[in-house]
Protein backbone atom coordinates (compact mmCIF):
# COMPACT_ATOMS: atom_id res chain seq x y z
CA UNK A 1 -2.49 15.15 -9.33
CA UNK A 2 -3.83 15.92 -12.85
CA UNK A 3 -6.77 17.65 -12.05
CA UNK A 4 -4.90 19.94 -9.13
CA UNK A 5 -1.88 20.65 -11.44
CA UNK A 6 -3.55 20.48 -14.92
CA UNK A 7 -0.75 22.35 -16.61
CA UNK A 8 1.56 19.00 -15.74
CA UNK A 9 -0.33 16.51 -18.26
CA UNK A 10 1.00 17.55 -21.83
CA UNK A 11 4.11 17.63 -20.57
CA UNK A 12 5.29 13.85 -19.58
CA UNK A 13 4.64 13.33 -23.59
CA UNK A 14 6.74 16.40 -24.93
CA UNK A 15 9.72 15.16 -22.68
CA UNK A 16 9.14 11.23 -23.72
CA UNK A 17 11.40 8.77 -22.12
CA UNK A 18 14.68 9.64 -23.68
CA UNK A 19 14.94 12.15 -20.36
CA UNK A 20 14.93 9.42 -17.68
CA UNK A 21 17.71 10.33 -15.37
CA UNK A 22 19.39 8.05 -13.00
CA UNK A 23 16.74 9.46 -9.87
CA UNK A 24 14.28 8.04 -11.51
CA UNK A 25 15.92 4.71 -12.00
CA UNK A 26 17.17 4.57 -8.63
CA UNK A 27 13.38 5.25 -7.53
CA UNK A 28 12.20 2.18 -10.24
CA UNK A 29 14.71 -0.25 -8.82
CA UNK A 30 12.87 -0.71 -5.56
CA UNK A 31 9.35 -1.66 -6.38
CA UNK A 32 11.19 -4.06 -8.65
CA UNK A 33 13.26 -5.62 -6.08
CA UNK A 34 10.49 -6.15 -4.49
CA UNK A 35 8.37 -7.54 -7.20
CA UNK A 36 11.31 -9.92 -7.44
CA UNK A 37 11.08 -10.93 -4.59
CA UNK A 38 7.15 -11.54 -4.99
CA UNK A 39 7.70 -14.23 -7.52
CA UNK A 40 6.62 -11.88 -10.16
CA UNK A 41 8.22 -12.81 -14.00
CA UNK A 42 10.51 -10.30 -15.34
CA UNK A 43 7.41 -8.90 -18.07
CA UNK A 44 4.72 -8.56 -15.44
CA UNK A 45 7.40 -6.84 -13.07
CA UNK A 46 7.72 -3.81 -15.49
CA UNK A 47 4.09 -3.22 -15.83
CA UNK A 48 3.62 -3.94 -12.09
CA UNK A 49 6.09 -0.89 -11.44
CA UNK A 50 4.08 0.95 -14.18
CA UNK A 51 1.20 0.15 -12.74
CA UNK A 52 2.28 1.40 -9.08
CA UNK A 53 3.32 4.23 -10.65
CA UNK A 54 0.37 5.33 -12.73
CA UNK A 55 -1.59 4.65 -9.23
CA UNK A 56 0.72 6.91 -7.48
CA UNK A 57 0.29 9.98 -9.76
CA UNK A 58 -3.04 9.70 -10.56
CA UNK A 59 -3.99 9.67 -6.64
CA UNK A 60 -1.19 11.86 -5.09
């Protein structure tokens, strides 16, 4: 997505993580439903979601 849109990359940092709306929480508590369910622990969830995530954007 980076490399099509390069304008988007400084700007994740400049907004940091205080701006986290409830959309993006709603879209977080999926994957980590499901990562529940996996039998993954609560720590590896998070970074499993982060993980996904990073995948996503850095693909899409």
């Amino acid at each position: 997505m980076t490399l099509r849109h390069p304008w988007i990359a400084p700007e994740p940092g400049q907004v940091g993580l205080v701006h986290i709306g409830p959309n993006a929480m709603r879209l977080a508590a999926g994957p980590l439903a499901q990562f529940e369910v996996a039998g993954f622990p609560s720590d590896e969830k998070d970074r499993a979601v982060g993980t996904l995530t990073a995948y996503v954007v850095g693909v899409g």
